[in-house]
N, C-alpha and C. Protein backbone atom coordinates (compact mmCIF):
# COMPACT_ATOMS: atom_id res chain seq x y z
N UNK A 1 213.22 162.90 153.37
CA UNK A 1 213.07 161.48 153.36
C UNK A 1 211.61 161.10 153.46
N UNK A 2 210.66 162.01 154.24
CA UNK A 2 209.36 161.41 154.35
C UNK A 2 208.81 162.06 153.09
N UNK A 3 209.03 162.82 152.69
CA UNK A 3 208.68 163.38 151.21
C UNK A 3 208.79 161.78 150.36
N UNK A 4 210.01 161.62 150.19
CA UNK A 4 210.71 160.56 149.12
C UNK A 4 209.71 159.54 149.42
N UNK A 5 209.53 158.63 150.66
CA UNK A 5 208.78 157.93 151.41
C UNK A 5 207.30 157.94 150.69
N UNK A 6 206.47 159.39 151.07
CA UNK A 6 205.14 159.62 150.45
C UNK A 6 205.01 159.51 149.36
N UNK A 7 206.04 159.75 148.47
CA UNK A 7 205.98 159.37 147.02
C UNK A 7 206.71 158.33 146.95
N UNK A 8 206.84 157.21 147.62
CA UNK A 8 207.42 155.68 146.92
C UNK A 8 206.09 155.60 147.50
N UNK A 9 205.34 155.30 148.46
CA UNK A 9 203.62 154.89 149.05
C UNK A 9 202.71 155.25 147.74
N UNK A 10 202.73 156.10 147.13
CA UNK A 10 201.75 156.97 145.98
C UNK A 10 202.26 156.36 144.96
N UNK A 11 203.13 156.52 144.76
CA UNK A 11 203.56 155.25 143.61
C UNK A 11 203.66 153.53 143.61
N UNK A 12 203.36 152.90 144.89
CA UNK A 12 203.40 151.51 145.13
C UNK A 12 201.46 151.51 144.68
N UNK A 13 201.24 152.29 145.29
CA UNK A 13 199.35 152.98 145.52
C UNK A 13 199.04 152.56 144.09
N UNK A 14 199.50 153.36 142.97
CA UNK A 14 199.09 153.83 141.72
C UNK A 14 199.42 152.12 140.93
N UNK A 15 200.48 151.46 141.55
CA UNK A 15 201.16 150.42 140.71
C UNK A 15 200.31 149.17 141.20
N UNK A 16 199.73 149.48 142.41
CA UNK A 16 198.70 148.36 143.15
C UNK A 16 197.55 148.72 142.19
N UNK A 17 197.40 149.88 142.04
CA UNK A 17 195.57 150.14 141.60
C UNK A 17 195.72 149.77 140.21
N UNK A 18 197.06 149.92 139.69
CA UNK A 18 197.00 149.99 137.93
C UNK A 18 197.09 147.94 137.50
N UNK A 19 197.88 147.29 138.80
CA UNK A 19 197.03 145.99 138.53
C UNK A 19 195.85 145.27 138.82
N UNK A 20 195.41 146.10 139.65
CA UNK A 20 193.93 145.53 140.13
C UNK A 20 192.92 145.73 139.33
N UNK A 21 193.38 146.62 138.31
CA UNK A 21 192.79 147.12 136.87
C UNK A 21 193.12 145.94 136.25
N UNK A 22 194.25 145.79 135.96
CA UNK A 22 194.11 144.75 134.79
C UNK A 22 193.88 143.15 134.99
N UNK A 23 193.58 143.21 136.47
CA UNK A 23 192.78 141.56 136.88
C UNK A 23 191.70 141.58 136.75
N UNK A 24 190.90 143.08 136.89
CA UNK A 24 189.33 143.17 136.76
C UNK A 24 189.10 143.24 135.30
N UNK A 25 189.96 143.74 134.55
CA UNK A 25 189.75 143.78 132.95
C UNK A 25 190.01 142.34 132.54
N UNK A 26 190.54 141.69 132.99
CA UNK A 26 191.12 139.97 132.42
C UNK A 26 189.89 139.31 133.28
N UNK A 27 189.08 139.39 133.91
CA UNK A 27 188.20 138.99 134.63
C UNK A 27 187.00 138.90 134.02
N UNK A 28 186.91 140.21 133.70
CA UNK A 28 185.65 140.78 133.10
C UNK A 28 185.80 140.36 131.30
N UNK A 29 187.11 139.72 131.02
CA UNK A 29 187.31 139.58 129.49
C UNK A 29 186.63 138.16 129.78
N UNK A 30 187.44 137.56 130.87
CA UNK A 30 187.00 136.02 130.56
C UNK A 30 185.40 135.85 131.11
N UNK A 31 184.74 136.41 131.56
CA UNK A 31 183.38 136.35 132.09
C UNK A 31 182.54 136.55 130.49
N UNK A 32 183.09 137.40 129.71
CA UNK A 32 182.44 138.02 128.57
C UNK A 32 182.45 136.55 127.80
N UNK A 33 183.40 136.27 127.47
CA UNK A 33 183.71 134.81 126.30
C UNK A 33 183.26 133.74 127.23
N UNK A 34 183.40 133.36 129.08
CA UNK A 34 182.41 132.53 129.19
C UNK A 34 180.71 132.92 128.77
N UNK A 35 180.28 133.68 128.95
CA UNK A 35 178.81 134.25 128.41
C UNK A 35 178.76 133.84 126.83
N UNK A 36 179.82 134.40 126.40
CA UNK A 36 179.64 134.01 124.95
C UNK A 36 179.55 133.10 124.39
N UNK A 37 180.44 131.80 124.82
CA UNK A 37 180.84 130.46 124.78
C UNK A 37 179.71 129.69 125.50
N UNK A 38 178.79 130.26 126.57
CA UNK A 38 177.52 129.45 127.02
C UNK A 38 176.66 129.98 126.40
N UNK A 39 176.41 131.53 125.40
CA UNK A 39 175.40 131.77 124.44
C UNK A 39 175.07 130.63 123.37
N UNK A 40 176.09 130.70 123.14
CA UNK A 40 176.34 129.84 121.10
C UNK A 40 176.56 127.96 121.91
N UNK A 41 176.65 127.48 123.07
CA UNK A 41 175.99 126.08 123.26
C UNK A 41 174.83 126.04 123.37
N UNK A 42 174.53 126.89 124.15
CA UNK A 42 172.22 126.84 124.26
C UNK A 42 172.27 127.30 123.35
N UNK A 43 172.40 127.85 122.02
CA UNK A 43 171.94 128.23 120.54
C UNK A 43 172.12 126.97 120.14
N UNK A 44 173.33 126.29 120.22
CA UNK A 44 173.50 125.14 119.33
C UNK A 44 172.36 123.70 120.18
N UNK A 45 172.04 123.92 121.35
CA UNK A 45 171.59 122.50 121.86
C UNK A 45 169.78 123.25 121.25
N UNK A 46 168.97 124.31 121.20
CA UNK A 46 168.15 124.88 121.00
C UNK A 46 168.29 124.25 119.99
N UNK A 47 168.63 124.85 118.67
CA UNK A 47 168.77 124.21 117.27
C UNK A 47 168.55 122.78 117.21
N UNK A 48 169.74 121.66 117.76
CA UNK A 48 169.59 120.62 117.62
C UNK A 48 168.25 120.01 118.25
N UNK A 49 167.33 120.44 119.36
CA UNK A 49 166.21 120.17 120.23
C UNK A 49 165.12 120.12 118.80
N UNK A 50 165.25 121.51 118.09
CA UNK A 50 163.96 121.53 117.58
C UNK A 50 164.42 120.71 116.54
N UNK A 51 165.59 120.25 115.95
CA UNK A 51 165.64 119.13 115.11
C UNK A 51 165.30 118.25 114.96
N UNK A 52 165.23 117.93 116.57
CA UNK A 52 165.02 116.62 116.60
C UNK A 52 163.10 116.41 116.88
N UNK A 53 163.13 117.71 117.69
CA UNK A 53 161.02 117.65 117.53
C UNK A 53 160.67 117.89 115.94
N UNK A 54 161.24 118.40 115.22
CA UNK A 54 160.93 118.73 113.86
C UNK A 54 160.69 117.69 113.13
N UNK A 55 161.68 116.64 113.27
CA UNK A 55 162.03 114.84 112.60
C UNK A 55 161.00 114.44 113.53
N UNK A 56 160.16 114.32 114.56
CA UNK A 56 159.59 113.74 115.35
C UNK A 56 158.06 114.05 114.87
N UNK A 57 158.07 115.27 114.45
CA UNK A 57 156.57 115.75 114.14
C UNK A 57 156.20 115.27 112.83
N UNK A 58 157.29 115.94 111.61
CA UNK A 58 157.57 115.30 110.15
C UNK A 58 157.26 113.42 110.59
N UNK A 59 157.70 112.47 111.13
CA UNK A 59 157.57 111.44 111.01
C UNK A 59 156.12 110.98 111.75
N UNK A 60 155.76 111.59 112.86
CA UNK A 60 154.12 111.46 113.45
C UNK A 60 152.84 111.69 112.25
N UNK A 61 153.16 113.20 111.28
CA UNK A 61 152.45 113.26 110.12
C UNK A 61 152.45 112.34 109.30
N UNK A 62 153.72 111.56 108.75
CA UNK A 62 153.73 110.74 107.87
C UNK A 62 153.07 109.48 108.13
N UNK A 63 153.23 109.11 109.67
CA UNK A 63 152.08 107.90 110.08
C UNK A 63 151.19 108.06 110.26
N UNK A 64 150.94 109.31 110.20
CA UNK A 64 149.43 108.89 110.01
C UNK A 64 148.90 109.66 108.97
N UNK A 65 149.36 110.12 108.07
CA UNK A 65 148.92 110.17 106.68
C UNK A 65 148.83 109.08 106.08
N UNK A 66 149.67 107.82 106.23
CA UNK A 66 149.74 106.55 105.54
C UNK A 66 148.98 105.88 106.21
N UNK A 67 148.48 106.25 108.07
CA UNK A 67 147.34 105.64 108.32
C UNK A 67 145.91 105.74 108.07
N UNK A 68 145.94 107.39 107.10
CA UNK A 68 144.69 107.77 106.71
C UNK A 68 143.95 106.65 105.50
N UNK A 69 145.38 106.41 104.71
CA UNK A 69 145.20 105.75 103.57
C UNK A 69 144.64 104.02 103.96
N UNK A 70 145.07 103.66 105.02
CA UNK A 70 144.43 101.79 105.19
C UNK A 70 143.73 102.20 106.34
N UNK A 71 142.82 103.48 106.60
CA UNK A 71 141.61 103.87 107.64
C UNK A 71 140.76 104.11 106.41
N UNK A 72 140.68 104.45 105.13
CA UNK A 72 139.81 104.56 103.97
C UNK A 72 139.33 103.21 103.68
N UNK A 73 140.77 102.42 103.41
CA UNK A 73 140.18 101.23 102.93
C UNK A 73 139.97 100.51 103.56
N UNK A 74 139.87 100.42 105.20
CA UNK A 74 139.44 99.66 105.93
C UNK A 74 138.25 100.33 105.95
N UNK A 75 137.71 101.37 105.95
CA UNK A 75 136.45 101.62 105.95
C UNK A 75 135.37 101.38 105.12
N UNK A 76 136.19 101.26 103.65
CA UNK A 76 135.45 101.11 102.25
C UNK A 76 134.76 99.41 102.37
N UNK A 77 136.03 98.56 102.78
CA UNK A 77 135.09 97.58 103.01
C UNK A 77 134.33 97.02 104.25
N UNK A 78 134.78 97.93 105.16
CA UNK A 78 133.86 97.93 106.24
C UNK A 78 131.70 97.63 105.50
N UNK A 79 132.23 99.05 104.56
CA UNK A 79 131.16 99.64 103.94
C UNK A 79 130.33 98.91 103.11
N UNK A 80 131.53 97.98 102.58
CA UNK A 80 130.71 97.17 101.18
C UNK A 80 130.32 95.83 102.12
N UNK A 81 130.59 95.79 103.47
CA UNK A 81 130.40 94.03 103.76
C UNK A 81 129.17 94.32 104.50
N UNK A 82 129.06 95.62 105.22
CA UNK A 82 127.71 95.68 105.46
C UNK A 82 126.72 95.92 104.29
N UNK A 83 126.41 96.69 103.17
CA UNK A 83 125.90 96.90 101.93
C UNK A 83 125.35 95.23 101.44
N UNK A 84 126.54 94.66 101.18
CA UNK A 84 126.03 93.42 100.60
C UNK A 84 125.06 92.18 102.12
N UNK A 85 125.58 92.40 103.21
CA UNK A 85 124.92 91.91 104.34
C UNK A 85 123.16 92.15 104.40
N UNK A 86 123.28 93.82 103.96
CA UNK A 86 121.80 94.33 104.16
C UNK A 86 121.18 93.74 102.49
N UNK A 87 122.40 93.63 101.27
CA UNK A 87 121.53 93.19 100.12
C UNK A 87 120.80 91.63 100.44
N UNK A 88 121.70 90.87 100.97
CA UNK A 88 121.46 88.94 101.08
C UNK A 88 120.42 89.23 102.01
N UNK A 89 120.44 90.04 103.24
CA UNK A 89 118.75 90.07 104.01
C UNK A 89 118.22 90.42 103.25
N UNK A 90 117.78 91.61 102.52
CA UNK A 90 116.53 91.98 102.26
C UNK A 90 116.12 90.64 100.52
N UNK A 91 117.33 90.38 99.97
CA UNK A 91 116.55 89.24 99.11
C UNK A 91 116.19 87.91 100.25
N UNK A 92 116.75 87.58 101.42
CA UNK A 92 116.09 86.66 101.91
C UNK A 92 114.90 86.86 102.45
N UNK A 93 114.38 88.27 103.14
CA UNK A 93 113.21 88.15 103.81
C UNK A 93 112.16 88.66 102.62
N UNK A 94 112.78 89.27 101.54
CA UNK A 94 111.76 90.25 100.57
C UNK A 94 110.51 88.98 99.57
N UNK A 95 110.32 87.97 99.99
CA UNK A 95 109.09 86.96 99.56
C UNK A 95 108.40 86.99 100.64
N UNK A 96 108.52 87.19 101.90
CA UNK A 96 107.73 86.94 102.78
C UNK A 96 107.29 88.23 103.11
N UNK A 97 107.69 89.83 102.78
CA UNK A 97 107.45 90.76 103.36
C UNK A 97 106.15 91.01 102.30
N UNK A 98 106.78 90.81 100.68
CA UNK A 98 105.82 91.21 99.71
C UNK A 98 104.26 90.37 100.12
N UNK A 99 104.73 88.62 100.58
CA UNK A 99 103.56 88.45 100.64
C UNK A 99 102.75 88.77 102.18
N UNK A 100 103.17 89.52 102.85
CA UNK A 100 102.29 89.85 103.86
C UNK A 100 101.89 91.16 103.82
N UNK A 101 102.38 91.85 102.75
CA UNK A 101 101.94 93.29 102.48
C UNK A 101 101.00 92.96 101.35
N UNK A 102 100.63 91.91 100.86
CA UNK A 102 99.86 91.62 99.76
C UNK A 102 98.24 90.91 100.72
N UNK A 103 98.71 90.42 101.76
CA UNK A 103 97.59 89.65 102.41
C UNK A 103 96.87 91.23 103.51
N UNK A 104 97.55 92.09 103.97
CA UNK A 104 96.87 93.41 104.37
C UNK A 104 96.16 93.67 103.49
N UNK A 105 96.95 94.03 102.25
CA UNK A 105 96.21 94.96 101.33
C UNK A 105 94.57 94.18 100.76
N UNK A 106 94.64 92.93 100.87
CA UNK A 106 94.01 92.27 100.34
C UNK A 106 92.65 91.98 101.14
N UNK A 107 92.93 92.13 102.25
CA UNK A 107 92.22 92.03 103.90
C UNK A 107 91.00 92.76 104.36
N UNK A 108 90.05 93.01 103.65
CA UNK A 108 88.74 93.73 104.48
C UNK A 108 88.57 93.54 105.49
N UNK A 109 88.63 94.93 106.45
CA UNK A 109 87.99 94.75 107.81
C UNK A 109 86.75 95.79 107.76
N UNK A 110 85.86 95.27 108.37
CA UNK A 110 84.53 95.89 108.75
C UNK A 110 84.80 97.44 109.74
C-alpha cells in the first residue's frame, strides 16, 4: 500500500510539474506576442512621428524657398530706390561740386 501510495505521490508530482509546464509555456507564449504586439506599435507610432517631422520639414523648406523669392525682390528694389536716391543727389549737388572744383583748380596760392 505505501508502495501504491509512493507511486500515486510520483505521479500527482509528474501531473503537477507537467502543468506548471504548460502555464509557463502559455505565459511565456503570451509575453512573446505581448513583445511583439508592443514591437510593431512603436514601429508604427516611429513611422508615423517621422511623417509627420518629414511634412513639417518638406513644408518649413517650401516657406522659405518662396521666401527666398519676395527676399530677392524685396531686395532688388531695396537696391534700385537707393541707386536712383544716390542718382537725384549727385545731379542735385553735381553744379555746385563742379563749380568748386573749378574755383580750386583755378586758385593760385603763393
Amino acid at each position: 500500500m505505501d508502495a501504491s501510495r509512493g507511486q500515486n505521490g510520483i505521479q500527482q508530482l509528474l501531473a503537477a510539474e507537467q502543468g506548471a509546464q504548460h502555464i509557463v509555456n502559455a505565459a511565456r507564449t503570451a509575453k512573446m506576442a505581448r513583445l511583439k504586439q508592443a514591437k510593431e506599435e512603436a514601429e508604427k507610432e516611429v513611422a508615423e512621428f517621422r511623417a509627420q517631422m518629414e511634412a513639417e520639414f518638406q513644408r518649413k523648406v517650401a516657406e522659405s524657398s518662396g521666401d527666398s523669392g519676395a527676399n530677392v525682390k524685396r531686395l532688388e528694389q531695396e537696391t534700385d530706390a537707393k541707386i536712383h536716391h544716390l542718382k537725384t543727389e549727385a545731379a542735385r549737388i553735381s553744379h555746385d561740386v563742379v563749380h568748386m572744383l573749378l574755383r580750386h583748380v583755378t586758385t593760385v596760392k603763393n
